[in-house]
C-alpha atoms as a PDB file:
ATOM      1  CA  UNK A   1     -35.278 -58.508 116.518  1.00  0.00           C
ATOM      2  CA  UNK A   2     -35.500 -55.381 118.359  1.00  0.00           C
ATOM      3  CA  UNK A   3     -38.604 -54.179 116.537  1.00  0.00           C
ATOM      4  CA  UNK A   4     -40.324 -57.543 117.513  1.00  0.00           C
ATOM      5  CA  UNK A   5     -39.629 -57.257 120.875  1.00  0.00           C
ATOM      6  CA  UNK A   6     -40.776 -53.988 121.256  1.00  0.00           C
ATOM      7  CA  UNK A   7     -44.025 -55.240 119.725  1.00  0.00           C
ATOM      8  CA  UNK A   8     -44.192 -57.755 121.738  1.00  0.00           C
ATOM      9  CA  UNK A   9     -43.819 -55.701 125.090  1.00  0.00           C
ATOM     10  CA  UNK A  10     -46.245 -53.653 123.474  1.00  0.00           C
ATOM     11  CA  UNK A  11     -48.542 -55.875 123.453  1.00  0.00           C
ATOM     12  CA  UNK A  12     -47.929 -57.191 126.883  1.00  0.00           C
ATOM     13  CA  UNK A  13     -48.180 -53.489 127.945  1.00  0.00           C
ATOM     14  CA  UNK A  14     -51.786 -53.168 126.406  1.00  0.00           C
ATOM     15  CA  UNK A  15     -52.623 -56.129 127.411  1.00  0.00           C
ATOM     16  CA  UNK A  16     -51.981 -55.431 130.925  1.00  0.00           C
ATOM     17  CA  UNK A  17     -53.751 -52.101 130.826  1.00  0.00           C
ATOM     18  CA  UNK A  18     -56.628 -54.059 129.394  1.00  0.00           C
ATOM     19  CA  UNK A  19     -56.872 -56.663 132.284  1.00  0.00           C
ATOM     20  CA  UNK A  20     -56.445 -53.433 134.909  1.00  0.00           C
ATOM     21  CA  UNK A  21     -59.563 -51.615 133.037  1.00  0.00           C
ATOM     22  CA  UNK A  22     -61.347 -54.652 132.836  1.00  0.00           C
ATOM     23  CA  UNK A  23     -60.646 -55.128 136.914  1.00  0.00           C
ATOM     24  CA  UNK A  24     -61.690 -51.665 137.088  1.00  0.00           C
ATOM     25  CA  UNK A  25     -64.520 -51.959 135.878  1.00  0.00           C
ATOM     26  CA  UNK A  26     -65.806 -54.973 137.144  1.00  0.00           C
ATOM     27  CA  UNK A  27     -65.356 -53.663 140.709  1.00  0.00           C
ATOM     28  CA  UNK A  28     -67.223 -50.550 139.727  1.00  0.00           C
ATOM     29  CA  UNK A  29     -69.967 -52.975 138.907  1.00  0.00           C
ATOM     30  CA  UNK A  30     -69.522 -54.999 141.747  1.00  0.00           C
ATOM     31  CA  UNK A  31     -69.526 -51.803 144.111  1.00  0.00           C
ATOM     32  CA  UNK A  32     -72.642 -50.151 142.185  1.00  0.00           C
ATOM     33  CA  UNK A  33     -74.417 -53.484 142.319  1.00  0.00           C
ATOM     34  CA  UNK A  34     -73.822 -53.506 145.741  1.00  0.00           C
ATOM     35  CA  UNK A  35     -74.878 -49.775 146.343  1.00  0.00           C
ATOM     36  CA  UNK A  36     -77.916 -50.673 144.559  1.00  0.00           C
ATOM     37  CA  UNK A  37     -79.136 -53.432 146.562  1.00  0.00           C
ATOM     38  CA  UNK A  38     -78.310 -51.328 150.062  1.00  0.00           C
ATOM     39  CA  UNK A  39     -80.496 -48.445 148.366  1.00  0.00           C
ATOM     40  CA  UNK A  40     -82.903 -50.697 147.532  1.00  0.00           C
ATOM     41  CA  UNK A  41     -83.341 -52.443 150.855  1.00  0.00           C
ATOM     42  CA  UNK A  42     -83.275 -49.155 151.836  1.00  0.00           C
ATOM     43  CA  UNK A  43     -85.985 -48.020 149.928  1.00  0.00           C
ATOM     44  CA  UNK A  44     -87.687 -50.872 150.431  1.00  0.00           C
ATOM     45  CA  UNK A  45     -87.908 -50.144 154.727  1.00  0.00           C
ATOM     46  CA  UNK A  46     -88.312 -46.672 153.720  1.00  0.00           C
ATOM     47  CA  UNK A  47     -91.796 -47.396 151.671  1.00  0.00           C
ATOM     48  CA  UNK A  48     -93.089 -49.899 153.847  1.00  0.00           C
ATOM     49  CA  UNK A  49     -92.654 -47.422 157.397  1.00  0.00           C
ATOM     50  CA  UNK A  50     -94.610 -44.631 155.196  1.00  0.00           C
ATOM     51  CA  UNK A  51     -97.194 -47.295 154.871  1.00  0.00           C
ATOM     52  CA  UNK A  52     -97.124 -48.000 158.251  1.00  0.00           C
ATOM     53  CA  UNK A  53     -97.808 -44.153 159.175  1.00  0.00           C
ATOM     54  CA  UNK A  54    -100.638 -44.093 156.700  1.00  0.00           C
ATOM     55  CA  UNK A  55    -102.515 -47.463 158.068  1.00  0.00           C
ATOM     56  CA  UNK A  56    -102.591 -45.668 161.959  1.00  0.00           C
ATOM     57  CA  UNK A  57    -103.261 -42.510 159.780  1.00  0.00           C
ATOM     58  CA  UNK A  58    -106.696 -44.035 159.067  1.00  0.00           C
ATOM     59  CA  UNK A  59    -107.258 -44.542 162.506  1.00  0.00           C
ATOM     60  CA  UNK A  60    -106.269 -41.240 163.500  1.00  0.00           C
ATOM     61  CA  UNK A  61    -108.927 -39.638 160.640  1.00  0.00           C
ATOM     62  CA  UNK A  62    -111.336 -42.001 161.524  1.00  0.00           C
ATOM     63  CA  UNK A  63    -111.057 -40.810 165.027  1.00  0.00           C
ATOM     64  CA  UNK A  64    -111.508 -36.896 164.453  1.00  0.00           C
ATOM     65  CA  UNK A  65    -114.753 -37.733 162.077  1.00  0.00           C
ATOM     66  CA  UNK A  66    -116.031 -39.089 165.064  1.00  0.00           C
ATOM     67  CA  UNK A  67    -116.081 -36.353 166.894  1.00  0.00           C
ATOM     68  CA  UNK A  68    -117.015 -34.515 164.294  1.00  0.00           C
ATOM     69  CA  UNK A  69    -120.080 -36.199 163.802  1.00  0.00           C
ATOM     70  CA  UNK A  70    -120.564 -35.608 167.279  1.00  0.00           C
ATOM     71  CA  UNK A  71    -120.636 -32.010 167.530  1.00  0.00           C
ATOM     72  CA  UNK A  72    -122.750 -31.820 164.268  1.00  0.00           C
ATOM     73  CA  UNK A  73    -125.191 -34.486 166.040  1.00  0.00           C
ATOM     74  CA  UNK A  74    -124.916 -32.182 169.375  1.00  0.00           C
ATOM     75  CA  UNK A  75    -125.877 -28.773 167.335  1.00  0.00           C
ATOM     76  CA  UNK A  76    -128.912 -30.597 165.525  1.00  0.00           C
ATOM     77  CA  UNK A  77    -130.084 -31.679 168.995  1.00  0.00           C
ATOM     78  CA  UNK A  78    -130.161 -28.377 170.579  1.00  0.00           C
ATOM     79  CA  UNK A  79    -131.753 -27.452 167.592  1.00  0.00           C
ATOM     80  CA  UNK A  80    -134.453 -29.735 167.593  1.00  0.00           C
ATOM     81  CA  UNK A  81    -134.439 -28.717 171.446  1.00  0.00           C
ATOM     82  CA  UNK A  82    -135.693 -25.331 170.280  1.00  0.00           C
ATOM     83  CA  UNK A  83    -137.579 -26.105 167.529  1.00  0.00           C
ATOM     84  CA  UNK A  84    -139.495 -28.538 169.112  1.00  0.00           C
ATOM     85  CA  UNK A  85    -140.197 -26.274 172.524  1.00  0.00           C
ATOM     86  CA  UNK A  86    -141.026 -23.146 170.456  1.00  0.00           C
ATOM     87  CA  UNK A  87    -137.745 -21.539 172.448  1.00  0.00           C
ATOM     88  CA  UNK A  88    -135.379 -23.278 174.745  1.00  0.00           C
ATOM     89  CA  UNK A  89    -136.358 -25.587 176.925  1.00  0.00           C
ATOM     90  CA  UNK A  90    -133.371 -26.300 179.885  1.00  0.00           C
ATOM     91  CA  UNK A  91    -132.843 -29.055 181.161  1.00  0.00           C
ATOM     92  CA  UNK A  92    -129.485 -31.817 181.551  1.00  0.00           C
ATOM     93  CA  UNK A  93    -129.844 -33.462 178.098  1.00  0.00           C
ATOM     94  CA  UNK A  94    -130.122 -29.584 176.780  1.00  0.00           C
ATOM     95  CA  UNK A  95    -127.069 -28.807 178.750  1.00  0.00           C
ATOM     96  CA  UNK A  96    -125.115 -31.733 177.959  1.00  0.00           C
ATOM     97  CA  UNK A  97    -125.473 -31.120 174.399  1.00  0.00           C
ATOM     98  CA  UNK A  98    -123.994 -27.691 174.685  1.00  0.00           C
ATOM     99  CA  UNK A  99    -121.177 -29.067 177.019  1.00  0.00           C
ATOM    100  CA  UNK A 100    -120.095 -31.370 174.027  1.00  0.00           C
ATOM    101  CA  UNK A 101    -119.838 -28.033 171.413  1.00  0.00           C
ATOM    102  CA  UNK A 102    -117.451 -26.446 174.399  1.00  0.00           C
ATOM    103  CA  UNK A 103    -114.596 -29.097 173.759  1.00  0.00           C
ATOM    104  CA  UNK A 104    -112.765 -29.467 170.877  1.00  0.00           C
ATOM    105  CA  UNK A 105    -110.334 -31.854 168.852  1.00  0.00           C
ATOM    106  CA  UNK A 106    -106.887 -30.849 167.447  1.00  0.00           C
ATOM    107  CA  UNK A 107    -105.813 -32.920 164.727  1.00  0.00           C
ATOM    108  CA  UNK A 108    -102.007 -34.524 164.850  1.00  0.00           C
ATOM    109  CA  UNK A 109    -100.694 -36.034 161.498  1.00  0.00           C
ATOM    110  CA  UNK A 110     -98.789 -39.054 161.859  1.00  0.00           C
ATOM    111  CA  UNK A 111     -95.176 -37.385 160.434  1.00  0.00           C
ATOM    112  CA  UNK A 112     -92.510 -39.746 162.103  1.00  0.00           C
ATOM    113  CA  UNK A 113     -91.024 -41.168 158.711  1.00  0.00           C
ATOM    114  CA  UNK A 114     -91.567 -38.159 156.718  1.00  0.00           C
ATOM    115  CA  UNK A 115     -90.624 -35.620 158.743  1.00  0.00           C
ATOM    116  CA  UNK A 116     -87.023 -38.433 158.944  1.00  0.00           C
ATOM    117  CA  UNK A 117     -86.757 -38.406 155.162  1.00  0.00           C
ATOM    118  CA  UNK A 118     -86.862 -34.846 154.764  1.00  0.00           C
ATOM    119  CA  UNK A 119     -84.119 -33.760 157.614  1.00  0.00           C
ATOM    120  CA  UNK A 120     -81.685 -36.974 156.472  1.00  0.00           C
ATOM    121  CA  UNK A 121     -82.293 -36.478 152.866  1.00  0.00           C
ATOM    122  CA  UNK A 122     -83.030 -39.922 152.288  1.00  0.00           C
ATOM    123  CA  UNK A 123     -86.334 -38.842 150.490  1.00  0.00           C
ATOM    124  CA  UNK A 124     -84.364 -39.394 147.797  1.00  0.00           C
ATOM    125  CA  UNK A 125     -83.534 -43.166 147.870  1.00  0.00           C
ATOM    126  CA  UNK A 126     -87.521 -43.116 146.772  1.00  0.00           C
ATOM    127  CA  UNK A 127     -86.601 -43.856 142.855  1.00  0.00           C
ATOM    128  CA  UNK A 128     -90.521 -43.371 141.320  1.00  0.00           C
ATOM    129  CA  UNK A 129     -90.293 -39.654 141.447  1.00  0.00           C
ATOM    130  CA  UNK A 130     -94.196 -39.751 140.291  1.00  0.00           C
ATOM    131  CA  UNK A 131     -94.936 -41.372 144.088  1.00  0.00           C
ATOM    132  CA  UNK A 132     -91.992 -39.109 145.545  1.00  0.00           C
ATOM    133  CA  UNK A 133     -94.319 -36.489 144.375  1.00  0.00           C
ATOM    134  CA  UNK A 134     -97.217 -37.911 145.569  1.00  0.00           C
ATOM    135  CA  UNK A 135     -95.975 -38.306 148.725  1.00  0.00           C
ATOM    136  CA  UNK A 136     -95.036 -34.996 149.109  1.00  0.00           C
ATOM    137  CA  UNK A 137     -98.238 -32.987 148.103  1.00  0.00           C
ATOM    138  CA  UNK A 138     -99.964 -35.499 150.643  1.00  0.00           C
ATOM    139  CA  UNK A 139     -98.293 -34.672 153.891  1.00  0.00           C
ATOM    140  CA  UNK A 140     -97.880 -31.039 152.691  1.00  0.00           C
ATOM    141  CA  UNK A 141    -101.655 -31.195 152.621  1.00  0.00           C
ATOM    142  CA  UNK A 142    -102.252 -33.156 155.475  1.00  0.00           C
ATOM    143  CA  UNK A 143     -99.961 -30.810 157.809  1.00  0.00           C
ATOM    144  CA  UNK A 144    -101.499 -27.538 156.682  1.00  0.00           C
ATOM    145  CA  UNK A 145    -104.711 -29.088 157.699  1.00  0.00           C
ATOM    146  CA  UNK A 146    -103.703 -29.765 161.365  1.00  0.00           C
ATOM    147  CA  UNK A 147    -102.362 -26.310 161.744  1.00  0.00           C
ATOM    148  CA  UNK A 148    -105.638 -25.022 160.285  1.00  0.00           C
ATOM    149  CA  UNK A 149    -107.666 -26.761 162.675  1.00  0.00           C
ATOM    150  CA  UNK A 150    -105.515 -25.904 165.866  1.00  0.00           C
ATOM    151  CA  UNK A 151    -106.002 -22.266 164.810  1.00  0.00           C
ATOM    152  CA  UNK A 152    -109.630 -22.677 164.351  1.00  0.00           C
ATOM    153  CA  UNK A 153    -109.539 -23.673 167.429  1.00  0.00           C
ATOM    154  CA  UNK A 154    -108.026 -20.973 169.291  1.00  0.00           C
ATOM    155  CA  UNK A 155    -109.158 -18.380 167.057  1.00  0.00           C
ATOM    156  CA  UNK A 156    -113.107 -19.610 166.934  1.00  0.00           C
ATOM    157  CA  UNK A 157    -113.709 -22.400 169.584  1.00  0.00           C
ATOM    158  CA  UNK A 158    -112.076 -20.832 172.486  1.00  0.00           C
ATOM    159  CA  UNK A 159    -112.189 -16.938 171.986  1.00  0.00           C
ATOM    160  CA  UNK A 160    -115.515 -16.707 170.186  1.00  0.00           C
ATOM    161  CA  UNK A 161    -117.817 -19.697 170.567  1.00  0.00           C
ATOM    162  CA  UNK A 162    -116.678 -21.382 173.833  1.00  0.00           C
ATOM    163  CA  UNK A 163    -116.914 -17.895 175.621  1.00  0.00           C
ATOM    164  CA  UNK A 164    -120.353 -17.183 174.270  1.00  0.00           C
ATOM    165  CA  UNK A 165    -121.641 -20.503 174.788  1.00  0.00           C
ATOM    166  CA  UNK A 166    -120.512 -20.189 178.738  1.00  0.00           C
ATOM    167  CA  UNK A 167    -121.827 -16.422 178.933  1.00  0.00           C
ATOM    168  CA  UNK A 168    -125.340 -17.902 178.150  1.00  0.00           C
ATOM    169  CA  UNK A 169    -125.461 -21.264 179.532  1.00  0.00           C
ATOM    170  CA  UNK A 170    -123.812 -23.507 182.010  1.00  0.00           C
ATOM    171  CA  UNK A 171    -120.682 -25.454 182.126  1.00  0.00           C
ATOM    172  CA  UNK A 172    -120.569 -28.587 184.397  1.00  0.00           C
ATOM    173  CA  UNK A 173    -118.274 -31.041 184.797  1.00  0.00           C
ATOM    174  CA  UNK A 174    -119.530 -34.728 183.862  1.00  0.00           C
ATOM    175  CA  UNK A 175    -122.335 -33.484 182.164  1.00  0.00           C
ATOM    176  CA  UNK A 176    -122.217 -34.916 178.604  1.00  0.00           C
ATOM    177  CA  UNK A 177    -123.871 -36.646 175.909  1.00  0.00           C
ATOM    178  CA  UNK A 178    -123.113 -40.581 176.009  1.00  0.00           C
ATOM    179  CA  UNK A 179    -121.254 -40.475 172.261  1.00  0.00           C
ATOM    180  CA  UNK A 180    -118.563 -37.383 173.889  1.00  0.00           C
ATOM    181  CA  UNK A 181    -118.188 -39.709 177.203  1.00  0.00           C
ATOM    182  CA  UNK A 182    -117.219 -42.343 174.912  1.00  0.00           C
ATOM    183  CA  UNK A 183    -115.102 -40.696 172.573  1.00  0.00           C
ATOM    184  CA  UNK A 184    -113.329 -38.937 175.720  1.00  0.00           C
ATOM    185  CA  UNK A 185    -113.458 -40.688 178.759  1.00  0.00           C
ATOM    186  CA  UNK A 186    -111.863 -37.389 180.493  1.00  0.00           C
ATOM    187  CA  UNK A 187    -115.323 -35.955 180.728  1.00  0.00           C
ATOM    188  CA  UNK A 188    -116.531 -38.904 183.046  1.00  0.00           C
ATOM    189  CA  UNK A 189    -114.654 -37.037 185.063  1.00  0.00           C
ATOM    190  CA  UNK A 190    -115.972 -34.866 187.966  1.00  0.00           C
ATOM    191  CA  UNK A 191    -114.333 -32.162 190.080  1.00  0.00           C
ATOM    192  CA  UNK A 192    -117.751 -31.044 192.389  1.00  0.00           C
ATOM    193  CA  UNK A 193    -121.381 -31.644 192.257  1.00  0.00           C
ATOM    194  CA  UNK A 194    -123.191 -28.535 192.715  1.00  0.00           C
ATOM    195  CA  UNK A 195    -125.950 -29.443 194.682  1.00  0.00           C
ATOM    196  CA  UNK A 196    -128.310 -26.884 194.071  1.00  0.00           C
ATOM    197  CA  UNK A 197    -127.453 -26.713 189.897  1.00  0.00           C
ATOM    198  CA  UNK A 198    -131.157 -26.371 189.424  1.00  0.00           C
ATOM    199  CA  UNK A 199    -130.568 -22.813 190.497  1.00  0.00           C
ATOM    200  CA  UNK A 200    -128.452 -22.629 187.226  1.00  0.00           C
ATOM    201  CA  UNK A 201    -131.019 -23.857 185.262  1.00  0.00           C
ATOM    202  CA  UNK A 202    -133.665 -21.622 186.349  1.00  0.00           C
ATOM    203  CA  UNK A 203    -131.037 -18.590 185.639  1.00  0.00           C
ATOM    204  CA  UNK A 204    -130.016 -19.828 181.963  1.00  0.00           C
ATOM    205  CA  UNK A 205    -133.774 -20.382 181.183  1.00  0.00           C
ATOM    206  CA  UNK A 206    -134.629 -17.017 182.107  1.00  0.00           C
ATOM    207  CA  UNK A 207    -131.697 -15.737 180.111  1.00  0.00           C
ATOM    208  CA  UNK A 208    -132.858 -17.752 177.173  1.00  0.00           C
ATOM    209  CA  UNK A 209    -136.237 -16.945 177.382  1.00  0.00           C
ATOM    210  CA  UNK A 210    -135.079 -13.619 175.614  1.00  0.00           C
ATOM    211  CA  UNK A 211    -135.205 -13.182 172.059  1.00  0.00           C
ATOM    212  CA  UNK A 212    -131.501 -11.706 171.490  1.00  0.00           C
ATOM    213  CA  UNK A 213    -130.063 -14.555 173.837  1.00  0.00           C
ATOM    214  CA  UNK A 214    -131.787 -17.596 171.959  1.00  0.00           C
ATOM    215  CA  UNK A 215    -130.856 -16.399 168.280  1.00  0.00           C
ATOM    216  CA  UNK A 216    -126.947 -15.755 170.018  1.00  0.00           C
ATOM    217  CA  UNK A 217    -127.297 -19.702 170.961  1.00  0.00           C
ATOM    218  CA  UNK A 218    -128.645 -20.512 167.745  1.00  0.00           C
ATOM    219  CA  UNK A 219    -126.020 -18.896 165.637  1.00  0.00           C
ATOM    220  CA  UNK A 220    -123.487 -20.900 167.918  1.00  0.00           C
ATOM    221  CA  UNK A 221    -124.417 -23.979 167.260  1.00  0.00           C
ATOM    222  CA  UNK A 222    -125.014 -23.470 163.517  1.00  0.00           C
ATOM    223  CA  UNK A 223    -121.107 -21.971 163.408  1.00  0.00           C
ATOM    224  CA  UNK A 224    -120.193 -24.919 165.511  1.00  0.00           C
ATOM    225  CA  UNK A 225    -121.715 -27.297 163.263  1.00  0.00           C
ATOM    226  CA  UNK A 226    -120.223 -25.394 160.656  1.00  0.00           C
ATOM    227  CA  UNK A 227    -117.086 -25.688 161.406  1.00  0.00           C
ATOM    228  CA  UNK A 228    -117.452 -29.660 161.680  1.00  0.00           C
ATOM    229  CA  UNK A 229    -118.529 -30.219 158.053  1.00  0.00           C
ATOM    230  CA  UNK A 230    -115.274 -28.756 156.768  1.00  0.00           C
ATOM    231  CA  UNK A 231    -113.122 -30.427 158.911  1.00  0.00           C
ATOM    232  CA  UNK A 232    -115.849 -33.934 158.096  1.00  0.00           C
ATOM    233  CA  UNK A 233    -114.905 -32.968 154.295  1.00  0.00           C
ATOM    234  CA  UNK A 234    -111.205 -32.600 154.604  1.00  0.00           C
ATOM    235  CA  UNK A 235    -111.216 -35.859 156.398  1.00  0.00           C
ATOM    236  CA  UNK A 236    -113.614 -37.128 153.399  1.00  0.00           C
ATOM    237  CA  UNK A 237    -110.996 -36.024 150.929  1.00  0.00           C
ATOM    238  CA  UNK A 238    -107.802 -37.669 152.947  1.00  0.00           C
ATOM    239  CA  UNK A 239    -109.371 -40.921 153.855  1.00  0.00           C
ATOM    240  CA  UNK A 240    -109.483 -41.213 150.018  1.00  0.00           C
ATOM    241  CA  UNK A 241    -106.375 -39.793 149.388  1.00  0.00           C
ATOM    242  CA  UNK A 242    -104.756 -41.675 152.211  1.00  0.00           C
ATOM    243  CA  UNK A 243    -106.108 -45.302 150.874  1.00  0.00           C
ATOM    244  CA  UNK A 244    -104.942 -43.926 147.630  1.00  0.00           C
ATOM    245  CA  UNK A 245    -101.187 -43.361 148.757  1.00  0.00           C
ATOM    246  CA  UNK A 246    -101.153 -46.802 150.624  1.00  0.00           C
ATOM    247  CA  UNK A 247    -102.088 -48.602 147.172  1.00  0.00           C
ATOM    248  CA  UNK A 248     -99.350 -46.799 145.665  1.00  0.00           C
ATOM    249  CA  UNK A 249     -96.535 -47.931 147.773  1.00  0.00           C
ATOM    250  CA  UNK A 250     -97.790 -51.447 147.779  1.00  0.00           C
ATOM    251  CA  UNK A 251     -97.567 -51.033 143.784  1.00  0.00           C
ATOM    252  CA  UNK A 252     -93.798 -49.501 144.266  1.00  0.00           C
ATOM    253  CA  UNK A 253     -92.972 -52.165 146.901  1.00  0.00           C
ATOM    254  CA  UNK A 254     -93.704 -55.298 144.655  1.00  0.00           C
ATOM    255  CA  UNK A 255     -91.755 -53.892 141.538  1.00  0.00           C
ATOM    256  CA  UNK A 256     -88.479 -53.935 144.224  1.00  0.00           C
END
C-alpha cells in the first residue's frame, strides 16, 4: 500500500513539474514571440526612415552636381573667353563667370537615422547583417566625402583659388551667370552698385593683358574645374550606390 502511494505521489509530483515546465515554456514562447514582433516593427520603422534619408539623399546629390556642372560650365566659358579673344577679353559676362568659381558648395549627408542607430545601439535590431553591412560602408563613405569637400574648400577654394582669383580680377556683388543665380538666389543679392565699375574693368584688363597674369587665371580655372569632376564622380558613384541601398531595404522590408 505504502509503495503504491508513494508511486502514485510520484507521479503526481512529476506530473506537476511537467505542467510547470510546460507553463514555462510556453510563456518563454509567448514572451519571445512577443519580443520578436516589437523588434520587428521595430526594424521595420527603422528600415523604412533609412529609406526615407536616402530618397532626400538623392535630392541633396542631385543638388551639389548641379553646381558642379556649373563651375565646370563657368571654367570652360572663361576659357573659350580667352581662346576665342587670343587673351582675355573683360567684360560682365567674363566677370560673372569668374564670380561663379569664387563661391563654393559644402556637401551635408543626410545622417539623422544613422547617426540614431549608432548612439542607441539599435543598429542592431537590423537582422540581414549583409545590408547592416551595407549600410554601414555607405554612410562611412558618404561622410568622409563631406568632410573631404569642406576641407577642399578651405584648404583650396578659399586660401588658394578664391584669393588669386580676387588678386587678378574683380568681385561684385550680383554679378553672376543666370545657372549660379538660380541655383543660389543669395547672389541676386546686392549690397552697392559701383557706379564707375568700368574703371575696374579697364584695371583687370590691363592686368590681364600680361602674360604671367593670364596663364595664373588660366591655371585657376582649370584647378577649379578640376576640382568639380571629382566631386561630379563621387556624386556619380553615390547616386548609384544610393539607388542601390534604397532597393535593398525595399527587398529587406517585404521579407518582414
Amino acid at each position: 500500500m505504502k509503495k503504491n502511494k508513494i508511486g502514485e505521489y510520484l507521479k503526481y509530483a512529476i506530473g506537476e513539474i511537467i505542467l510547470v515546465v510546460i507553463g514555462i515554456l510556453i510563456a518563454l514562447s509567448i514572451n519571445n514571440w512577443n519580443t520578436n514582433r516589437i523588434n520587428n516593427q521595430a526594424e521595420k520603422v527603422i528600415l523604412n526612415n533609412l529609406k526615407k534619408d536616402l530618397i532626400l539623399e538623392l535630392e541633396n546629390l542631385d543638388l551639389h552636381k548641379t553646381s558642379q556642372n556649373i563651375w565646370i560650365n563657368s571654367g570652360t566659358e572663361i576659357l573659350k573667353n580667352y581662346d576665342n579673344n587670343d587673351g582675355f577679353l573683360v567684360n560682365d559676362k567674363l566677370l560673372a563667370y569668374i564670380n561663379d568659381l569664387m563661391i563654393r558648395a559644402s556637401f551635408l549627408p543626410n545622417l539623422t537615422t544613422f547617426e540614431t542607430l549608432e548612439n542607441t545601439g539599435k543598429l542592431n535590431l537590423i537582422n540581414n547583417e549583409e545590408l547592416k553591412e551595407k549600410i554601414i560602408i555607405y554612410y562611412s563613405a558618404i561622410s568622409i566625402f563631406s568632410e573631404n569637400t569642406t576641407k577642399n574648400n578651405t584648404t583650396l577654394v578659399d586660401k588658394l583659388i578664391n584669393q588669386k582669383l580676387i588678386e587678378l580680377t574683380f568681385f561684385k556683388t550680383n554679378s553672376f551667370s543666370k545657372e549660379m543665380r538660380e541655383w543660389w538666389p543669395v547672389t541676386d543679392l546686392e549690397n552697392y552698385k559701383l557706379q564707375k565699375s568700368n574703371n575696374f574693368k579697364q584695371q583687370i584688363q590691363r592686368k590681364l593683358n600680361k602674360t604671367d597674369n593670364s596663364i595664373n587665371l588660366i591655371n585657376m580655372v582649370n584647378f577649379r574645374m578640376f576640382l568639380a569632376n571629382i566631386q561630379l564622380d563621387f556624386v556619380k558613384k553615390s547616386e548609384i550606390d544610393t539607388r542601390a541601398l534604397i532597393k535593398s531595404l525595399e527587398g529587406e522590408l517585404n521579407k518582414i
